[in-house]
C-alpha atoms as a PDB file:
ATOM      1  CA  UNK A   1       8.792 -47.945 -16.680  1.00  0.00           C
ATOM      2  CA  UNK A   2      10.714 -46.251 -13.671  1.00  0.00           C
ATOM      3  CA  UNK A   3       8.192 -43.510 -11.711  1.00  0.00           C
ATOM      4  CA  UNK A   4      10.512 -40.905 -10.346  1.00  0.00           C
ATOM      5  CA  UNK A   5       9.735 -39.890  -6.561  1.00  0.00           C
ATOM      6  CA  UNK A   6      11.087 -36.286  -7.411  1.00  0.00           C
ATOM      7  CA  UNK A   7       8.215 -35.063  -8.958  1.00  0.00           C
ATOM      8  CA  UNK A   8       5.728 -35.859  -5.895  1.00  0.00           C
ATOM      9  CA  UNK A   9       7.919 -34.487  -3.619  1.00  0.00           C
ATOM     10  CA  UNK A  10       8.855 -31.134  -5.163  1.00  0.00           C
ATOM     11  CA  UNK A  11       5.188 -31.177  -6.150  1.00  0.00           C
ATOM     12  CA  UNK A  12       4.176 -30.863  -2.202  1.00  0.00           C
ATOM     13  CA  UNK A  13       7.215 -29.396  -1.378  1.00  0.00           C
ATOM     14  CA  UNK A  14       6.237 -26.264  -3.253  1.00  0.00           C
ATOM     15  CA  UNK A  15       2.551 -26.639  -2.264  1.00  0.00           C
ATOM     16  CA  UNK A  16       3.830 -26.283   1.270  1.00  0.00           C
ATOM     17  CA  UNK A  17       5.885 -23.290   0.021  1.00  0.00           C
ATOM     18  CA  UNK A  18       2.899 -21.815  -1.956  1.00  0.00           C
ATOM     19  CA  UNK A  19       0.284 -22.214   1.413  1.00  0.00           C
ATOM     20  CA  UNK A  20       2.749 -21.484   4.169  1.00  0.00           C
ATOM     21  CA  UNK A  21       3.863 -17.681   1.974  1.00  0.00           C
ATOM     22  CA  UNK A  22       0.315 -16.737   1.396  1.00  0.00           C
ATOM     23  CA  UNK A  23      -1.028 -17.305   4.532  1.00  0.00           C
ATOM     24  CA  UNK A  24       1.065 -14.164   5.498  1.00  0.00           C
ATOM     25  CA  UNK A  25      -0.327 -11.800   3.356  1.00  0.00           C
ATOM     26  CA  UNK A  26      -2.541 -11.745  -0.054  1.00  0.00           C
ATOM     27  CA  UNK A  27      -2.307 -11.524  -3.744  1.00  0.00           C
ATOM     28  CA  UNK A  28      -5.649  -9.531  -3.566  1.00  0.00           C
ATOM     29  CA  UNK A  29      -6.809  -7.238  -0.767  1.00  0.00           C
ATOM     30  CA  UNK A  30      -8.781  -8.843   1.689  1.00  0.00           C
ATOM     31  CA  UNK A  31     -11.289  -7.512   4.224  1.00  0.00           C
ATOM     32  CA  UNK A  32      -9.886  -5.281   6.311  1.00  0.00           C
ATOM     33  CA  UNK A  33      -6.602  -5.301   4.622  1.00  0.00           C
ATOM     34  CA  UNK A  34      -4.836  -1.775   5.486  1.00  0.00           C
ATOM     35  CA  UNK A  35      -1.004  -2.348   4.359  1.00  0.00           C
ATOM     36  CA  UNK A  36       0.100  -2.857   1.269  1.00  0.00           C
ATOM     37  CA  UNK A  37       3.363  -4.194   0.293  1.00  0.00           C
ATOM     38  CA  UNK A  38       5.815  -4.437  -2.398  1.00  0.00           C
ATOM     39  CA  UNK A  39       8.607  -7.049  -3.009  1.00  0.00           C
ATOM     40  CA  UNK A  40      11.662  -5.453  -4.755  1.00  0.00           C
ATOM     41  CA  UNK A  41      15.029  -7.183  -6.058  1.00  0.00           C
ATOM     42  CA  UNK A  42      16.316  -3.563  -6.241  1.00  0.00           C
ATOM     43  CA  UNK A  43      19.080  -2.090  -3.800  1.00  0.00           C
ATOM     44  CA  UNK A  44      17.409   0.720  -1.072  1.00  0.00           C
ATOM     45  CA  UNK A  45      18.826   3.340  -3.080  1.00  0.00           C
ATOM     46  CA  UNK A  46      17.679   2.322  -6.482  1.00  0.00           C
ATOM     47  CA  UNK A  47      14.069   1.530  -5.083  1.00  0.00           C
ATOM     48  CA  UNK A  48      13.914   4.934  -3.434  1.00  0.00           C
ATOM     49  CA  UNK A  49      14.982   6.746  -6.436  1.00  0.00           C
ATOM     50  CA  UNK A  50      12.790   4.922  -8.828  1.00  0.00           C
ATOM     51  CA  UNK A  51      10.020   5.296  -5.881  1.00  0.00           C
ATOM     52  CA  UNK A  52      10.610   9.487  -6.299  1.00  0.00           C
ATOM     53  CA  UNK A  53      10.902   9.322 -10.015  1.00  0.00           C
ATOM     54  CA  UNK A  54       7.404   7.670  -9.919  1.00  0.00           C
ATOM     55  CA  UNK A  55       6.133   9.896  -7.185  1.00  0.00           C
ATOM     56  CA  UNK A  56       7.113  13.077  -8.910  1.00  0.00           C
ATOM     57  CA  UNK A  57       5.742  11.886 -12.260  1.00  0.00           C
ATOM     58  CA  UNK A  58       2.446  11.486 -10.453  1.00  0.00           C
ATOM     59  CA  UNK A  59       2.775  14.822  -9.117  1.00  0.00           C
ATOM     60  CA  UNK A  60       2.128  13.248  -5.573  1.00  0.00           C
ATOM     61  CA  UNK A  61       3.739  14.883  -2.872  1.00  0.00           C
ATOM     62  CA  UNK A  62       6.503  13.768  -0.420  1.00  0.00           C
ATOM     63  CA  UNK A  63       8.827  14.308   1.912  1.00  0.00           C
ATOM     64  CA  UNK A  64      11.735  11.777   3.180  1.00  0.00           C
ATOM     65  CA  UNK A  65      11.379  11.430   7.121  1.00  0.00           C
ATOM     66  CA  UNK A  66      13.990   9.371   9.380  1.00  0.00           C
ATOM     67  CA  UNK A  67      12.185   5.885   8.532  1.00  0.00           C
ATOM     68  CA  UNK A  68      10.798   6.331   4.664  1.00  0.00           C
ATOM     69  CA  UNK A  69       8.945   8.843   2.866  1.00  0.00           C
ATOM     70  CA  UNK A  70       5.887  10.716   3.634  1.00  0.00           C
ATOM     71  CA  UNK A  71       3.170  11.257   0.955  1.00  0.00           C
ATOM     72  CA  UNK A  72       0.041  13.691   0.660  1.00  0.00           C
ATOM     73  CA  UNK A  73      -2.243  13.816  -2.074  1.00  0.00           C
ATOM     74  CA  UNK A  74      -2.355  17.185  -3.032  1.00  0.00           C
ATOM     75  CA  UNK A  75      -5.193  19.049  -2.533  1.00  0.00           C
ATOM     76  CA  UNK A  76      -8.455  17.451  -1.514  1.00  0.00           C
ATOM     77  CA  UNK A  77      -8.255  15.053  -4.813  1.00  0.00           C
ATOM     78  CA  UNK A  78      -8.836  12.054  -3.029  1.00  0.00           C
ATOM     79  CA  UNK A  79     -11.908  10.252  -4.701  1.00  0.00           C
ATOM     80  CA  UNK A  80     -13.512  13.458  -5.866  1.00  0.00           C
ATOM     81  CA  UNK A  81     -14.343  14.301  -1.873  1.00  0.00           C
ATOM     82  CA  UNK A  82     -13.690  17.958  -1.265  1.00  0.00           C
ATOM     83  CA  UNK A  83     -12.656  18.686   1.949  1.00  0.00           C
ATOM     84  CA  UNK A  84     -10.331  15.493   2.521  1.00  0.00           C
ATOM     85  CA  UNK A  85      -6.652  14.751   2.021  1.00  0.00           C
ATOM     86  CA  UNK A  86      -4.383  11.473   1.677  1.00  0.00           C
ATOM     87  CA  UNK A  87      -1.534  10.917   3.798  1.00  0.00           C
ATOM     88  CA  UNK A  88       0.491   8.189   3.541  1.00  0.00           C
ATOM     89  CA  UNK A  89       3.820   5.772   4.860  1.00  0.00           C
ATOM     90  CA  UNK A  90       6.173   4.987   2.199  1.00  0.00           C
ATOM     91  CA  UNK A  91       8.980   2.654   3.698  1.00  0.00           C
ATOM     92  CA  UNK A  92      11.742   0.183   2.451  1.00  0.00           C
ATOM     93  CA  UNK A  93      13.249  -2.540   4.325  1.00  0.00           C
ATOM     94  CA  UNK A  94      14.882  -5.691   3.299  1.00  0.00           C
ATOM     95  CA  UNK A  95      13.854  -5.493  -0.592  1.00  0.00           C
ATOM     96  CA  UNK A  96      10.000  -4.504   0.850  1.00  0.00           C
ATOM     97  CA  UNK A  97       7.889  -1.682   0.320  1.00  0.00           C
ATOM     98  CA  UNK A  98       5.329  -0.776   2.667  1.00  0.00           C
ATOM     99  CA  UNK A  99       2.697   1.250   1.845  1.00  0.00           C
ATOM    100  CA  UNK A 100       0.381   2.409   4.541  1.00  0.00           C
ATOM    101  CA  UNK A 101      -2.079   5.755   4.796  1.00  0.00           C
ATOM    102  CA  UNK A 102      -4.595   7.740   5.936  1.00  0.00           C
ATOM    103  CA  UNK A 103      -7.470  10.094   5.360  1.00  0.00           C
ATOM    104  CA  UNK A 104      -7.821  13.351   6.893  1.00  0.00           C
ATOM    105  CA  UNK A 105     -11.149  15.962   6.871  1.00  0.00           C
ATOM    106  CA  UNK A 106     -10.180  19.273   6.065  1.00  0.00           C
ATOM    107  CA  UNK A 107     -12.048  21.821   8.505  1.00  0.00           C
ATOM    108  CA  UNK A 108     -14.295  24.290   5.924  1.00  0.00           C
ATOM    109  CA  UNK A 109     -13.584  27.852   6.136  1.00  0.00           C
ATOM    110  CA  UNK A 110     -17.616  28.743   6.371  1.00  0.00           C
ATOM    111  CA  UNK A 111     -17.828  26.574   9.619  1.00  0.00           C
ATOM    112  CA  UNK A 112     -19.874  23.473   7.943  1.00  0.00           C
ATOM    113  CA  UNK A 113     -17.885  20.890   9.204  1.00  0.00           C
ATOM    114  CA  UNK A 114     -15.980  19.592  12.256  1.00  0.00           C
ATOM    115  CA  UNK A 115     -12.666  21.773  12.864  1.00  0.00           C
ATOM    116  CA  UNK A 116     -11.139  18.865  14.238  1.00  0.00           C
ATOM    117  CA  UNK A 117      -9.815  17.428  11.656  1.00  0.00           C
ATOM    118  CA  UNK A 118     -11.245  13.376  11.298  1.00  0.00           C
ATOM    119  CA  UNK A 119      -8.518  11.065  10.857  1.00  0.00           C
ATOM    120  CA  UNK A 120      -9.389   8.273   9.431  1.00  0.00           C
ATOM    121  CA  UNK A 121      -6.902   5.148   8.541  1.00  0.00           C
ATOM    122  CA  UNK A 122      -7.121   3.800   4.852  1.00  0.00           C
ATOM    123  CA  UNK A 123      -8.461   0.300   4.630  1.00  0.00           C
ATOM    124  CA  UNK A 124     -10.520  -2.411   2.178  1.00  0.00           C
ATOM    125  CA  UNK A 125     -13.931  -2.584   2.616  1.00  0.00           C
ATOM    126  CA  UNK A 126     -15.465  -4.597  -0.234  1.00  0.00           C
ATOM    127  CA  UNK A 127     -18.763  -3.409  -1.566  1.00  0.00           C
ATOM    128  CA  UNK A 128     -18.944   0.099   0.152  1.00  0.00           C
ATOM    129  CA  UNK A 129     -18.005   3.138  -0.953  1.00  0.00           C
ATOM    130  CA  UNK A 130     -16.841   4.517   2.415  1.00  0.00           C
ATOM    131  CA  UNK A 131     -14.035   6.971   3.029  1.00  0.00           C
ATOM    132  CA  UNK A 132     -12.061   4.428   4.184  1.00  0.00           C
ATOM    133  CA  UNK A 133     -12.312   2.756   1.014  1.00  0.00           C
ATOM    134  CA  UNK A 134     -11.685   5.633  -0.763  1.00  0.00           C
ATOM    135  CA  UNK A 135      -8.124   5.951   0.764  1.00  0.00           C
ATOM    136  CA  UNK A 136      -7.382   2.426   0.228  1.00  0.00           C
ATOM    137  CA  UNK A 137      -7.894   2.418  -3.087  1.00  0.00           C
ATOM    138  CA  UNK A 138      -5.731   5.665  -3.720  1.00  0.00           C
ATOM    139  CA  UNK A 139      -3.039   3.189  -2.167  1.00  0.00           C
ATOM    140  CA  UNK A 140      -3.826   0.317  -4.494  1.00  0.00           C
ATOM    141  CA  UNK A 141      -3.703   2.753  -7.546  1.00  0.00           C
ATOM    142  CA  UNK A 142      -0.495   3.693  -6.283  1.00  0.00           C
ATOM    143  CA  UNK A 143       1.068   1.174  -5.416  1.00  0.00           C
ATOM    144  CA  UNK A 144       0.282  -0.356  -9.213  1.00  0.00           C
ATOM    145  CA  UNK A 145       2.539   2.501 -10.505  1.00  0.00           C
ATOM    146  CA  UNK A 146       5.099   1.747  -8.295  1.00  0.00           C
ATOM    147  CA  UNK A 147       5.272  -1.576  -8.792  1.00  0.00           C
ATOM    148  CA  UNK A 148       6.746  -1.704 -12.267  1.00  0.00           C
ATOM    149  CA  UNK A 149       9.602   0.609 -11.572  1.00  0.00           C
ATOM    150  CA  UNK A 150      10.237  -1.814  -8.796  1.00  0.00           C
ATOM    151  CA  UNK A 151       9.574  -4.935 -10.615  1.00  0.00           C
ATOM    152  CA  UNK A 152       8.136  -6.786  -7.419  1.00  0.00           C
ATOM    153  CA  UNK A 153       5.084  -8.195  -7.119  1.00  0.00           C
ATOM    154  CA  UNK A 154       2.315  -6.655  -4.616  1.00  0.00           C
ATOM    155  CA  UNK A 155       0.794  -8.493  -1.217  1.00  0.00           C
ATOM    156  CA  UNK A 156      -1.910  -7.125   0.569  1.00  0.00           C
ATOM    157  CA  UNK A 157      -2.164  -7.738   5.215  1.00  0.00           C
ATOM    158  CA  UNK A 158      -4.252  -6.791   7.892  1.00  0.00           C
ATOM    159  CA  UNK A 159      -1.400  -5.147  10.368  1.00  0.00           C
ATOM    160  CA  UNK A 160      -2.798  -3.477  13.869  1.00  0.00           C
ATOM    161  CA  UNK A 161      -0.697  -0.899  13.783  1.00  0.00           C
ATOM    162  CA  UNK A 162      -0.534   0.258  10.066  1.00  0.00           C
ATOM    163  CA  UNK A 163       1.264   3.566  10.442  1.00  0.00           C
ATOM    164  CA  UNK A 164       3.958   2.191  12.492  1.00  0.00           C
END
């Protein structure tokens, strides 16, 4: 019986392929993680049209700035928190969607809490039920209804700057 070397090899080959991809970013948000991103086989202009078409179903609201679209959740809908609104980064590059948001406190008309304004960036935190959290998960939800329209698959990172 002749043992074929092929096997083995390819075997490791895409092992190495397998550990070397997911070591930049995750199948499943990790601590921390506050970027999400989805791959896309569709031209830039067919992703951002079925990326609106999904948007407006969702009655989410957005705007298209010089890099990618802006989005707001409207109202202060975000996780059933009254006084705070989602905004969010949605941009294309290279068959990728990036996904990347934050939280904002509304200042109260009757003076009861901070006119500044609290920005807060949208990240995981496993376990909590933080603000934070709260935001990320509007994200995730998100980016689950984008994802078939774009047929891709979603990755989750840890990027310093996520709103750049």
């Amino acid at each position: 019986m002749k043992l074929s070397l092929l096997n083995p090899a390819s075997f490791w080959i895409g092992l190495l392929f397998f550990t070397i991809s997911s070591a930049q970013s995750q199948s499943l948000p990790a601590e921390g993680s506050n970027a999400i991103f989805i791959t896309t086989s569709l031209t830039d202009t067919e992703a951002y049209l079925a990326i609106g078409k999904v948007l407006t179903e969702q009655s989410i609201l957005f705007s298209v700035a010089s890099d990618g679209l802006l989005i707001s959740s409207q109202g202060n809908s975000i996780a059933n928190n009254k006084g705070v609104i989602f905004t969010g980064q949605l941009s294309l590059q290279k068959g990728v969607v990036k996904l990347t948001g934050s939280l904002r406190e509304l200042p109260q008309a009757d003076g009861s809490k901070s006119t500044k304004g609290n920005l807060m960036h949208a990240h995981y935190q496993g376990g909590t039920t933080s603000l934070a959290k709260a935001g990320f998960s509007y994200m995730d939800e998100l980016a689950k209804k984008l994802k078939p329209a774009l047929r891709g698959v979603i990755h989750y990172k840890l990027q310093k700057e996520p709103m750049s």
